[in-house]
C-alpha atoms as a PDB file:
ATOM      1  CA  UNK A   1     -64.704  38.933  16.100  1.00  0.00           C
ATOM      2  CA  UNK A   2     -65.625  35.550  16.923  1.00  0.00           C
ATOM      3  CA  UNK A   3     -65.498  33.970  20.189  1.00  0.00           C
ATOM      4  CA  UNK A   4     -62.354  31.845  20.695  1.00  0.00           C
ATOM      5  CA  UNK A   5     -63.476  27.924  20.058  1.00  0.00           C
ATOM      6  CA  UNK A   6     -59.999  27.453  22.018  1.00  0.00           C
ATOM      7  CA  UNK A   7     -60.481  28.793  25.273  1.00  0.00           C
ATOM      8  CA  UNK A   8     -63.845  26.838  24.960  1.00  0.00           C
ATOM      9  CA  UNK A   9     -62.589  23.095  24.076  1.00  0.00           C
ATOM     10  CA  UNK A  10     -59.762  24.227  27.090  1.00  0.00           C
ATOM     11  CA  UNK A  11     -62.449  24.366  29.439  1.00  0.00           C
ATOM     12  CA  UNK A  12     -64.692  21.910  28.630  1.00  0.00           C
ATOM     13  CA  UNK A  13     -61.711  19.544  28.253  1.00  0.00           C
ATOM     14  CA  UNK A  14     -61.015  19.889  32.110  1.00  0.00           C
ATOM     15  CA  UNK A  15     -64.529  19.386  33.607  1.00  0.00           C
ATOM     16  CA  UNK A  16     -64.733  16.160  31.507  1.00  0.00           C
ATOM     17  CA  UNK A  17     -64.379  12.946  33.598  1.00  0.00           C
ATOM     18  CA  UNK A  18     -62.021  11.194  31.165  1.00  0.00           C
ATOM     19  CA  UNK A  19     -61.452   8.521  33.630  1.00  0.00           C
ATOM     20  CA  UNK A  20     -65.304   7.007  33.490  1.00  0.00           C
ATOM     21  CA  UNK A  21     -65.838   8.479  29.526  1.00  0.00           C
ATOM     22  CA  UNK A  22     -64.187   4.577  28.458  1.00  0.00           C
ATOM     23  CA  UNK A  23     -63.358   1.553  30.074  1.00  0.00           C
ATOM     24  CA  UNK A  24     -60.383  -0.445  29.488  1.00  0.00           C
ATOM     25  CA  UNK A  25     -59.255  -2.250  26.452  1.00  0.00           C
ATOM     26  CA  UNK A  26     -57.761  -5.195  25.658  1.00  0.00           C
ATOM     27  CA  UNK A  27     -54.110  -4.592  24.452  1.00  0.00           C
ATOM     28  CA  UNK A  28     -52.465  -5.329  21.591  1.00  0.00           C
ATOM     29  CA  UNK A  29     -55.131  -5.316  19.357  1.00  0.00           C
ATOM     30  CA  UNK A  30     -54.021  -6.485  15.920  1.00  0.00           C
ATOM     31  CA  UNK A  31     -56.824  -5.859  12.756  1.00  0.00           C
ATOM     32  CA  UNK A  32     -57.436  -8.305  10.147  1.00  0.00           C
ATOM     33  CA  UNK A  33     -57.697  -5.569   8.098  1.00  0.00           C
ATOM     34  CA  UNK A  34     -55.623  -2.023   8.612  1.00  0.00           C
ATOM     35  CA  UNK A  35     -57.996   0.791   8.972  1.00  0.00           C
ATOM     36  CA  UNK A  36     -55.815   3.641   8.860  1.00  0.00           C
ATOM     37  CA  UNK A  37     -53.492   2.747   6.204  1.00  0.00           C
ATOM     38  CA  UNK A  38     -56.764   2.168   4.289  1.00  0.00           C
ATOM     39  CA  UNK A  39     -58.224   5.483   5.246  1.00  0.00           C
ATOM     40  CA  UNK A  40     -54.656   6.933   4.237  1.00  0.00           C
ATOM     41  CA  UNK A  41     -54.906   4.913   1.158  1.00  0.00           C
ATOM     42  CA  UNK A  42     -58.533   6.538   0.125  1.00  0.00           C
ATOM     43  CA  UNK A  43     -56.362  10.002   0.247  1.00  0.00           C
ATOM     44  CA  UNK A  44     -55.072   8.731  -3.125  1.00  0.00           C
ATOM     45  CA  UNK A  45     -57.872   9.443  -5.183  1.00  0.00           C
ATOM     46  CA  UNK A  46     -57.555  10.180  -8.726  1.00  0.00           C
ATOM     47  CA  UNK A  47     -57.670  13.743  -8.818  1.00  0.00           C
ATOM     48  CA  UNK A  48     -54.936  13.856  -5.972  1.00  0.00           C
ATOM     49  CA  UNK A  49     -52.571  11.223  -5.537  1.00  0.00           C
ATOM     50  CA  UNK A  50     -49.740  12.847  -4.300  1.00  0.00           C
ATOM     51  CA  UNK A  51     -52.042  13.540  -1.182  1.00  0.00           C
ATOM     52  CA  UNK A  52     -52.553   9.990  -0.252  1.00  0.00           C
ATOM     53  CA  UNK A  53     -48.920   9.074  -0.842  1.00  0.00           C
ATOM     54  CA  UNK A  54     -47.620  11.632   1.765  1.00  0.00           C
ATOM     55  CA  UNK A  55     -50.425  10.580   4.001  1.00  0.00           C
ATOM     56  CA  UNK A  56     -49.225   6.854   3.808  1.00  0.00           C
ATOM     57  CA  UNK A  57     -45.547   8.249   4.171  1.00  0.00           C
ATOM     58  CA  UNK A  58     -46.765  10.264   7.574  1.00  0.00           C
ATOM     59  CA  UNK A  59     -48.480   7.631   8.523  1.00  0.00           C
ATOM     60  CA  UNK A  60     -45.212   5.037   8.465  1.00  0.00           C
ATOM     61  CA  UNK A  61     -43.328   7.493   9.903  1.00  0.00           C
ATOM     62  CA  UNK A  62     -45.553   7.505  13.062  1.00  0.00           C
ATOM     63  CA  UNK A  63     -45.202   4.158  13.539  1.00  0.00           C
ATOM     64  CA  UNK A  64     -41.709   3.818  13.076  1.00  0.00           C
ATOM     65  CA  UNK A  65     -41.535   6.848  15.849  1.00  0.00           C
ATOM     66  CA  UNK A  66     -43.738   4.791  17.851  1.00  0.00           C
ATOM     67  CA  UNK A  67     -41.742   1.339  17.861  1.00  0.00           C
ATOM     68  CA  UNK A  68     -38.814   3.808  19.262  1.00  0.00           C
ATOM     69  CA  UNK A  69     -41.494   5.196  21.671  1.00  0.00           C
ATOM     70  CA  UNK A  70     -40.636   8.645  21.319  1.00  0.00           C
ATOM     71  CA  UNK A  71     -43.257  10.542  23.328  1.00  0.00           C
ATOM     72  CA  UNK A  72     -45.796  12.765  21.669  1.00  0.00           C
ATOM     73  CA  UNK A  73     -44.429  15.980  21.233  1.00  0.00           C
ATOM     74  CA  UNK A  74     -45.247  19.607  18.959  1.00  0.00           C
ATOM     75  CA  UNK A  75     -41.425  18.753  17.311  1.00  0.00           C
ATOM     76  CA  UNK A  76     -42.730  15.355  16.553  1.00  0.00           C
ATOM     77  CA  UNK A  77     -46.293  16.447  15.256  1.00  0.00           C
ATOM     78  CA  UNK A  78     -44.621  19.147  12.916  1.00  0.00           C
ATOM     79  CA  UNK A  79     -41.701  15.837  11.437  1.00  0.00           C
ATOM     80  CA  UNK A  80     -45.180  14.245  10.474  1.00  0.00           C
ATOM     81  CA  UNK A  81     -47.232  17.455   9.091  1.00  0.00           C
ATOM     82  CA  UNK A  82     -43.931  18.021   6.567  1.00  0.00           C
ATOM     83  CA  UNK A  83     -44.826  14.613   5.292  1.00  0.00           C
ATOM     84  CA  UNK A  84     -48.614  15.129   5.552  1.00  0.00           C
ATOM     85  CA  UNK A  85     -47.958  18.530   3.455  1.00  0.00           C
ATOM     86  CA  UNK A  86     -45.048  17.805   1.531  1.00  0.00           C
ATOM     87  CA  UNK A  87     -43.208  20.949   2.619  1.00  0.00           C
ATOM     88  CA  UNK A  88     -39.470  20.728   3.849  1.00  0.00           C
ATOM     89  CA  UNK A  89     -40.470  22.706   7.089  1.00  0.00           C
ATOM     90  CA  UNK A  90     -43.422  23.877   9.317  1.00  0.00           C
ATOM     91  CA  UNK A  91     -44.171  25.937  12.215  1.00  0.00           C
ATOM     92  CA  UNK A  92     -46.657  25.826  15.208  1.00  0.00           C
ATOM     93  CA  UNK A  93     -48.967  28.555  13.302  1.00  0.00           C
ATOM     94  CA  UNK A  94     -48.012  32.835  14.134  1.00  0.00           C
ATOM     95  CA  UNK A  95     -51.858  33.818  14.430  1.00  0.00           C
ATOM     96  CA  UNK A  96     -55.180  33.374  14.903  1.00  0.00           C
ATOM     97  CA  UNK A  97     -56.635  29.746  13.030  1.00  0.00           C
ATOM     98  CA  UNK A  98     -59.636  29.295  11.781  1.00  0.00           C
ATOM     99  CA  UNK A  99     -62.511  26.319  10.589  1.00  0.00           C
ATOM    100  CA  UNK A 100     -65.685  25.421   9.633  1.00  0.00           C
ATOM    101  CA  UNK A 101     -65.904  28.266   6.970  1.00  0.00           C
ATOM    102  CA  UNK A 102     -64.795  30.636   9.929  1.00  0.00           C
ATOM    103  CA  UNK A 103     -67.393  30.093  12.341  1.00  0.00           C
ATOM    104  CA  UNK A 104     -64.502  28.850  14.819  1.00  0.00           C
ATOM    105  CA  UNK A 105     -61.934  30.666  15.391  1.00  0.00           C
ATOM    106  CA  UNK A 106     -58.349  29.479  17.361  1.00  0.00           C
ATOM    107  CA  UNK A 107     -56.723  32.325  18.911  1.00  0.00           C
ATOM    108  CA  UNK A 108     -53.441  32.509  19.584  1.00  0.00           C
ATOM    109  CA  UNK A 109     -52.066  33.634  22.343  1.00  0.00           C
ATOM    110  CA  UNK A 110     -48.261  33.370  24.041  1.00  0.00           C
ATOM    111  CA  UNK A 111     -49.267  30.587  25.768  1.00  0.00           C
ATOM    112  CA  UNK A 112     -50.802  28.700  23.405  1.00  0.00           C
ATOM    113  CA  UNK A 113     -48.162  26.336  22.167  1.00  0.00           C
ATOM    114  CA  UNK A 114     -46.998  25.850  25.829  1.00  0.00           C
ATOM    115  CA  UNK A 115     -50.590  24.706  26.555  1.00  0.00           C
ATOM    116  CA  UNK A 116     -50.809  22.820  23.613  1.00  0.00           C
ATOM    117  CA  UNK A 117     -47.131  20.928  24.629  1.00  0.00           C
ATOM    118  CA  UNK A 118     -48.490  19.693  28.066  1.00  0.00           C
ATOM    119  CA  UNK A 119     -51.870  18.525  26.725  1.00  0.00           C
ATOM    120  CA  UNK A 120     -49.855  16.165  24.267  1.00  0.00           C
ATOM    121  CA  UNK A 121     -47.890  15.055  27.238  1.00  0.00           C
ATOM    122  CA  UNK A 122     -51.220  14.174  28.999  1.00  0.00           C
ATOM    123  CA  UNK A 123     -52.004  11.591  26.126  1.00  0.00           C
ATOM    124  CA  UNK A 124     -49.258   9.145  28.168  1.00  0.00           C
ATOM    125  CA  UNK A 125     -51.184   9.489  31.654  1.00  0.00           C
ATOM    126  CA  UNK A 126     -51.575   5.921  32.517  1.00  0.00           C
ATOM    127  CA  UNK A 127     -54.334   6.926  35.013  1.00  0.00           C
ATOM    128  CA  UNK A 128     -56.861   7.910  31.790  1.00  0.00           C
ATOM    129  CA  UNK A 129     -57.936   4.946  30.151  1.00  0.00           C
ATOM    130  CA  UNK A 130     -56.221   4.249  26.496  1.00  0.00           C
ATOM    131  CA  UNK A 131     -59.148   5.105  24.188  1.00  0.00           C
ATOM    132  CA  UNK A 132     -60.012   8.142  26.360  1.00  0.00           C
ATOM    133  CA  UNK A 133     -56.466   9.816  25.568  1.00  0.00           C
ATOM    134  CA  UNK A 134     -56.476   8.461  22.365  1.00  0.00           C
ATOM    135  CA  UNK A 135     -59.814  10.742  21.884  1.00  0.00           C
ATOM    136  CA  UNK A 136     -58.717  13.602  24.124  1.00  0.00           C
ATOM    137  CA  UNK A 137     -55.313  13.663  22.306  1.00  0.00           C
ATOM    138  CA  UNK A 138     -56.988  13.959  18.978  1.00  0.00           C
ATOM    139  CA  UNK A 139     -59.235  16.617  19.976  1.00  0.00           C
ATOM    140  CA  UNK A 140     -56.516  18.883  20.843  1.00  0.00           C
ATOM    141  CA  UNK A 141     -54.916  18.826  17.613  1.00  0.00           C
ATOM    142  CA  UNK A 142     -58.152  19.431  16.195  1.00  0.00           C
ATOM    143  CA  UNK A 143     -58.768  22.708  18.540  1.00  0.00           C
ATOM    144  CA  UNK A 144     -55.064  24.085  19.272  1.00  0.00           C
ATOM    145  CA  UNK A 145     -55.308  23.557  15.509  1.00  0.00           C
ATOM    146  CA  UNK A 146     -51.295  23.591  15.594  1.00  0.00           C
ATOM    147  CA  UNK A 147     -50.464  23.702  11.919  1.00  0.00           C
ATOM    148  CA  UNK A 148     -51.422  26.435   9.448  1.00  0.00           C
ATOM    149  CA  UNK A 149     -53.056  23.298   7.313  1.00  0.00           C
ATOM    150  CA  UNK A 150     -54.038  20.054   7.522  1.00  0.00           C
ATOM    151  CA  UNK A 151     -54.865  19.773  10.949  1.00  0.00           C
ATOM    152  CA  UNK A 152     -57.444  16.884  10.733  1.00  0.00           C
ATOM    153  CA  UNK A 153     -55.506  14.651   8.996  1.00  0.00           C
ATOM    154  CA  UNK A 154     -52.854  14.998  11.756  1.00  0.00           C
ATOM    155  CA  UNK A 155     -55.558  14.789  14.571  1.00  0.00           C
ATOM    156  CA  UNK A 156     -56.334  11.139  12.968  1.00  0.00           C
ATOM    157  CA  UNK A 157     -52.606  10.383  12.898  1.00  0.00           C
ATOM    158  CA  UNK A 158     -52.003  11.362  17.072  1.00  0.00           C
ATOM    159  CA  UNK A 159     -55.517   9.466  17.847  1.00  0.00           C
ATOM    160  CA  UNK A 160     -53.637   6.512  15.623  1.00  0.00           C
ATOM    161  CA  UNK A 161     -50.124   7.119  17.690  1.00  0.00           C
ATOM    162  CA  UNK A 162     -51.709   6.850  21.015  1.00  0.00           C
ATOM    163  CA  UNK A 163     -53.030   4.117  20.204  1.00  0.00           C
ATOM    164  CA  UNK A 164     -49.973   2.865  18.794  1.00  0.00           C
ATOM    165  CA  UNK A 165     -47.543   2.909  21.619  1.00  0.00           C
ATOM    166  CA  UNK A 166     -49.580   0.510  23.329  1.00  0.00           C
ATOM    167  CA  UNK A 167     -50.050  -2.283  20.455  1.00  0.00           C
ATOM    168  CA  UNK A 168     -53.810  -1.083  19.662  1.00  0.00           C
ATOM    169  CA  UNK A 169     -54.656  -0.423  16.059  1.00  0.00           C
ATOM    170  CA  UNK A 170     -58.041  -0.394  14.150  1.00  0.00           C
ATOM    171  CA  UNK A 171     -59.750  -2.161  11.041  1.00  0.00           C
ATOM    172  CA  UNK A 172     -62.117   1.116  10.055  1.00  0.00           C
ATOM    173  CA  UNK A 173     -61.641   4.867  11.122  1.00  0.00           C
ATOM    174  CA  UNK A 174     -64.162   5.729   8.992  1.00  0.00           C
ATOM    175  CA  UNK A 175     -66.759   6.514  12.079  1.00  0.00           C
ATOM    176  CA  UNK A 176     -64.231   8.741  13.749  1.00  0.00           C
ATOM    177  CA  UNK A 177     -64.756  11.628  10.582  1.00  0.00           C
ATOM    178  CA  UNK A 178     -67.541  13.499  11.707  1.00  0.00           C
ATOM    179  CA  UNK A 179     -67.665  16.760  12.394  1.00  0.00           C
ATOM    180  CA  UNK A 180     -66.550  18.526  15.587  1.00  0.00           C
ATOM    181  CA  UNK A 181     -67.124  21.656  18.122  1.00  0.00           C
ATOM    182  CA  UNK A 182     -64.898  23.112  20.609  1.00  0.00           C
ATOM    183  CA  UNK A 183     -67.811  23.734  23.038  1.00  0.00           C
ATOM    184  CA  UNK A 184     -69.204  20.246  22.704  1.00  0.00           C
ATOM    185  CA  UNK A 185     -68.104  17.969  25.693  1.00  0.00           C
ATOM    186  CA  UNK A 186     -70.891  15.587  25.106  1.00  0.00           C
ATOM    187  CA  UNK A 187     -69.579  15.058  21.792  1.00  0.00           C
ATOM    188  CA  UNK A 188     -66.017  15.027  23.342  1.00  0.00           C
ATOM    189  CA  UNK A 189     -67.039  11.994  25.809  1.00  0.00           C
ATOM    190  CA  UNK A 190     -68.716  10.525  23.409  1.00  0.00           C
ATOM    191  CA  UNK A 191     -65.716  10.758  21.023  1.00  0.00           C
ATOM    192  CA  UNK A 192     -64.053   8.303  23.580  1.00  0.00           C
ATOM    193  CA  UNK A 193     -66.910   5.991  23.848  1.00  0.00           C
ATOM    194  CA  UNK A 194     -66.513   5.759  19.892  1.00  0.00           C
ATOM    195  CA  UNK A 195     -62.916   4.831  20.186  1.00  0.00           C
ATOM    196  CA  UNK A 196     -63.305   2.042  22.605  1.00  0.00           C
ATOM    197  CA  UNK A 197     -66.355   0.372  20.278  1.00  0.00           C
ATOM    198  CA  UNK A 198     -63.894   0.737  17.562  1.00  0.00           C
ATOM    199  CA  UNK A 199     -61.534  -1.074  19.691  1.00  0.00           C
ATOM    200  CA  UNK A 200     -63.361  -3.899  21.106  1.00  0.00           C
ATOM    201  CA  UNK A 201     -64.673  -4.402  17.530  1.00  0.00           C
ATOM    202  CA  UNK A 202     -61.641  -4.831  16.116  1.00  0.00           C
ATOM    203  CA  UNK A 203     -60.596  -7.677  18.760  1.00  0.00           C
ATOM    204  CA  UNK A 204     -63.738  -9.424  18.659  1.00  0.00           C
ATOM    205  CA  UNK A 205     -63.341  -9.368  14.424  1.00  0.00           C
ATOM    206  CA  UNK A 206     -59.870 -10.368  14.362  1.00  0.00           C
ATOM    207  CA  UNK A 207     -60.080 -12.792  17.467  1.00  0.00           C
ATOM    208  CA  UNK A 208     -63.758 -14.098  17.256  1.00  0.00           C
ATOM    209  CA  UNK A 209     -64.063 -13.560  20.753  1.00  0.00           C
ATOM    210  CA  UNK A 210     -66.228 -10.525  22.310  1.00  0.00           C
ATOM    211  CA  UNK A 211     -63.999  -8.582  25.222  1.00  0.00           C
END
């Protein structure tokens, strides 16, 4: 059996200075153009548009939860992944998950959604800076891999949410879709330094002015 990617990202995640991996933004950040609904929008291709509907439909949803400021929970992850899947119901998955055509491998174990419940909680510690969580945050769902299926397009819904609660949204997510590992923390920090150049780009494009 494979070694568990999970116990991996768990560790790396906690020897990772997320305090120094970004600096701060400037907040809110409102795009000229709106990268996520965009990116949602590119769901509906041709051959699939029901997908990209119930992305955009997930995606609203989010926000409207995030204008209410409900704080990011598994119950709130799985109201978006019904949308996301079109399913009337879904569960935190009953077993082992796995990606990248198997060559990481989730376990489960009867702590896991426990675990997974207090590293969404962390994604609100005002002593992280806001594109660090927002990073961190989508990590996890990536790695607890919560859901049976469709995991990554939930991971760039929660990276959207945090940024969401605190008036920050981007004009492309188009960099952030590249492929991750559970035992990469240079790829984790540098996940973080991605967000904030997203960020900062973003302001200076839809302000003129460089932060």
């Amino acid at each position: 059996m494979s070694a568990d990617a999970l116990a991996a990202w768990v560790q790396i995640r906690n020897r990772i200075d997320w305090t120094s991996a970004a600096g701060e933004v400037p907040a809110p950040v409102e795009p000229i153009v709106d990268g996520l609904t965009t990116w949602c929008g590119e769901g509906s291709r041709s051959s699939d548009l029901a997908r990209g509907h119930r992305l955009l439909a997930a995606l609203a949803q989010s926000r409207t939860d995030a204008f209410r400021g409900r704080p990011l929970t598994c119950a709130l992850l799985a109201g978006w992944q019904q949308l996301v899947l079109g399913l009337p119901g879904v569960q935190f998955r009953q077993g082992d998950a796995f990606a990248k055509g198997g060559r990481e491998r989730y376990a489960l174990t009867s702590r896991t959604q426990r675990d997974f419940e207090h590293c969404l909680r962390e994604s609100a510690d005002p002593g992280v800076p806001l594109a660090s969580r927002a990073a961190r945050a989508y990590l996890d769902v990536a790695f607890f891999h919560p859901f049976p299926d469709g995991n990554a397009r939930l991971a760039m819904l929660t990276l959207a949410y945090v940024l969401e609660l605190e008036g920050v949204r981007l004009d492309q997510v188009g960099p952030l879709q590249t492929t991750r590992y559970a035992d990469d923390d240079a790829g984790a920090a540098d996940l973080a330094a991605l967000v904030l150049i997203l960020i900062r780009s973003t302001h200076q494009r839809a302000t003129g002015f460089p932060h």
